[in-house]
N, C-alpha and C. Protein backbone atom coordinates (compact mmCIF):
# COMPACT_ATOMS: atom_id res chain seq x y z
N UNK A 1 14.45 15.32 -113.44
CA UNK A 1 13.53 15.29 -112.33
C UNK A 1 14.05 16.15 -111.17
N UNK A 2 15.28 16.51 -111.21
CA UNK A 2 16.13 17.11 -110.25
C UNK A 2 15.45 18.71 -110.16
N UNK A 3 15.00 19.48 -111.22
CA UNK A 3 14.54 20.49 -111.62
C UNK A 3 13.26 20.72 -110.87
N UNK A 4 12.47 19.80 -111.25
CA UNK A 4 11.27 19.76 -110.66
C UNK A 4 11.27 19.73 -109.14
N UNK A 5 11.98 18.87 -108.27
CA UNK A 5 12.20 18.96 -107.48
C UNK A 5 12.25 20.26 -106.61
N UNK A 6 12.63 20.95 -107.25
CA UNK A 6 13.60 22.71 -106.56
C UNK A 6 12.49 23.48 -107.10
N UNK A 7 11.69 23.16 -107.89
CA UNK A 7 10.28 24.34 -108.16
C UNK A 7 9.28 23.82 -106.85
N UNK A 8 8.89 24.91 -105.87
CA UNK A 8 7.74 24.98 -105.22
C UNK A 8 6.71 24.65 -105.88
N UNK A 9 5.65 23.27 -105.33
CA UNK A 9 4.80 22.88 -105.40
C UNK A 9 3.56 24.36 -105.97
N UNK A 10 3.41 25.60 -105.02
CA UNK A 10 2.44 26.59 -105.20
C UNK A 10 2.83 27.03 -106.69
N UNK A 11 4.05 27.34 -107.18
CA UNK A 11 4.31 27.88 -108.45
C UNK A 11 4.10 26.51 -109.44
N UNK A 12 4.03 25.58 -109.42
CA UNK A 12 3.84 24.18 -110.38
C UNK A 12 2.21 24.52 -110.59
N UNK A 13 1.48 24.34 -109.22
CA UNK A 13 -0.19 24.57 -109.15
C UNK A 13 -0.31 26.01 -109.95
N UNK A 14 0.04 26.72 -110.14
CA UNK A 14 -0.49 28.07 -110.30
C UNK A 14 0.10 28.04 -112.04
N UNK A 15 0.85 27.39 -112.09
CA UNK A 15 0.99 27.03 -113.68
C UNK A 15 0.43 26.18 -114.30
N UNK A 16 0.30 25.15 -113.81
CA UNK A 16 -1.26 23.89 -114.30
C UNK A 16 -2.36 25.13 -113.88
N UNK A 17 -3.06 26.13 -113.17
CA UNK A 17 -4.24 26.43 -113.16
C UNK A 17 -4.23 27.54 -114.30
N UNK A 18 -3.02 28.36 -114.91
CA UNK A 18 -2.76 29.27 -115.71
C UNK A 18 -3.47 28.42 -116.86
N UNK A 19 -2.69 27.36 -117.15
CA UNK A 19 -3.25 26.40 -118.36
C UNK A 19 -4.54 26.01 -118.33
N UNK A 20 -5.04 25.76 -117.33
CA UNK A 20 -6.44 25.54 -117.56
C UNK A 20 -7.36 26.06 -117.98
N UNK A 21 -7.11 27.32 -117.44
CA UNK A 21 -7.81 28.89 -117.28
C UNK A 21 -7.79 29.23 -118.65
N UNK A 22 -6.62 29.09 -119.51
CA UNK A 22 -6.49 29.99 -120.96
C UNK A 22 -7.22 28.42 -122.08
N UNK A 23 -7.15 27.54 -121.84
CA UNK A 23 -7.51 26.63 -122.43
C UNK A 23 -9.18 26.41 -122.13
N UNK A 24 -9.52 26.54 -120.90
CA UNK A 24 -10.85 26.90 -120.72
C UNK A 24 -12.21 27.37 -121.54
N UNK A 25 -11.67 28.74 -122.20
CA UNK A 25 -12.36 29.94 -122.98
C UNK A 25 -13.02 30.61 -122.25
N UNK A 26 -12.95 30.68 -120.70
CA UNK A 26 -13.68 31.50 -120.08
C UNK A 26 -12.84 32.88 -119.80
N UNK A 27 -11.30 32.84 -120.23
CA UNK A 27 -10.65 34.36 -120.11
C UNK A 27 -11.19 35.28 -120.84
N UNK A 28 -10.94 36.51 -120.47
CA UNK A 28 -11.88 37.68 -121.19
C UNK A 28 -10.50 38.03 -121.64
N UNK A 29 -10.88 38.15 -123.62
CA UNK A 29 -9.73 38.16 -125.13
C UNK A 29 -9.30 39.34 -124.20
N UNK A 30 -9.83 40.48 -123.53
CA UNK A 30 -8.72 41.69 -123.20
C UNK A 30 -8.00 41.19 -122.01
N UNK A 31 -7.79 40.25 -121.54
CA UNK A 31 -6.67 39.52 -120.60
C UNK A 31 -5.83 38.44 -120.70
N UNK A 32 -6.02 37.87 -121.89
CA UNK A 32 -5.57 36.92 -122.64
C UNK A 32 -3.90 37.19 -122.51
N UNK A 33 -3.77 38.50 -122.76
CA UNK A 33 -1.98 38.32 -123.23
C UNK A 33 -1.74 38.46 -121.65
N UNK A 34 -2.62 38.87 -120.55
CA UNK A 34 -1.91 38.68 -119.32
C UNK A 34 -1.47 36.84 -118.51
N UNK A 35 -2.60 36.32 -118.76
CA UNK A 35 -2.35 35.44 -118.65
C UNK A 35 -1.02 34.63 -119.41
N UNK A 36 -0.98 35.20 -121.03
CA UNK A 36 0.79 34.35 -121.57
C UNK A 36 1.71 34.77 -120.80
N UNK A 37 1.51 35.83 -120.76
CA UNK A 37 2.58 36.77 -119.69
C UNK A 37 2.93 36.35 -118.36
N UNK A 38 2.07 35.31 -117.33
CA UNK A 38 2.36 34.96 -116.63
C UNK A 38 3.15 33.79 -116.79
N UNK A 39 2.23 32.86 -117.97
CA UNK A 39 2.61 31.48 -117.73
C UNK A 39 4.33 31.87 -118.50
N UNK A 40 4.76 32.79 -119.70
CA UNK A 40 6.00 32.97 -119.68
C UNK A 40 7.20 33.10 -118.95
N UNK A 41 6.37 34.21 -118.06
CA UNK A 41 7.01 34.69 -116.62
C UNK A 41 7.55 33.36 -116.08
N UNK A 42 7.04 32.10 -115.57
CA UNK A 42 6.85 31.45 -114.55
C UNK A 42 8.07 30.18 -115.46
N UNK A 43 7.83 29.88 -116.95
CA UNK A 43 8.70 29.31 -117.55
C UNK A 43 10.19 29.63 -117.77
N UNK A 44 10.07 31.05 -117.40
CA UNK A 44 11.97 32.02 -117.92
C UNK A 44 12.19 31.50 -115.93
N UNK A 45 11.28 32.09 -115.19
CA UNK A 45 11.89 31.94 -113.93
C UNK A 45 12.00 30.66 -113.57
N UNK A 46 11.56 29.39 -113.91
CA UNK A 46 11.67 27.72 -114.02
C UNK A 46 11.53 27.25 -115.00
N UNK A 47 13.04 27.23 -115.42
CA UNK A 47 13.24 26.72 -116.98
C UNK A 47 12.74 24.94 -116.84
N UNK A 48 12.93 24.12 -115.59
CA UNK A 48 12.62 22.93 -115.90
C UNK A 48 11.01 22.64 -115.93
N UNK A 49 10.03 23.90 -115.47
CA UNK A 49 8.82 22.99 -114.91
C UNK A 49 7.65 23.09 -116.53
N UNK A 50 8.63 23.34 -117.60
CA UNK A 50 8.08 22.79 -119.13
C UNK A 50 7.77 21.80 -119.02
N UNK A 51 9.07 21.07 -119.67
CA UNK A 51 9.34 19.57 -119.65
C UNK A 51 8.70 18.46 -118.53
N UNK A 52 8.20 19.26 -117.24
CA UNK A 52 7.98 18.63 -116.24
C UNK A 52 6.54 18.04 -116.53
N UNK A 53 5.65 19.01 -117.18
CA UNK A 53 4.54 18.53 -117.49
C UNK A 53 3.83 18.08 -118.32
């Protein structure tokens, strides 16, 4: 829980809305790998906020 803690609230939100968004089906398939690309991005730069959710 210590992990979570030290991740900014805006980067937690913007990773629950990444997930929503690609789970949705409203992304357009030619932006699809941008969106993994973020939510990857956001998992290598906060290794705990996986597990967090």
């Amino acid at each position: 829980m210590n992990q979570l803690n030290a991740i900014p609230v805006e980067v937690i939100n913007h990773y629950n809305n990444l997930h929503r968004f690609k789970k949705s089906g409203f992304v357009n398939p030619a932006k699809i790998d941008f969106v993994r690309s973020e939510i990857a991005m956001i998992e290598r730069d906060f290794p705990g906020i996986k597990e967090a959710q």
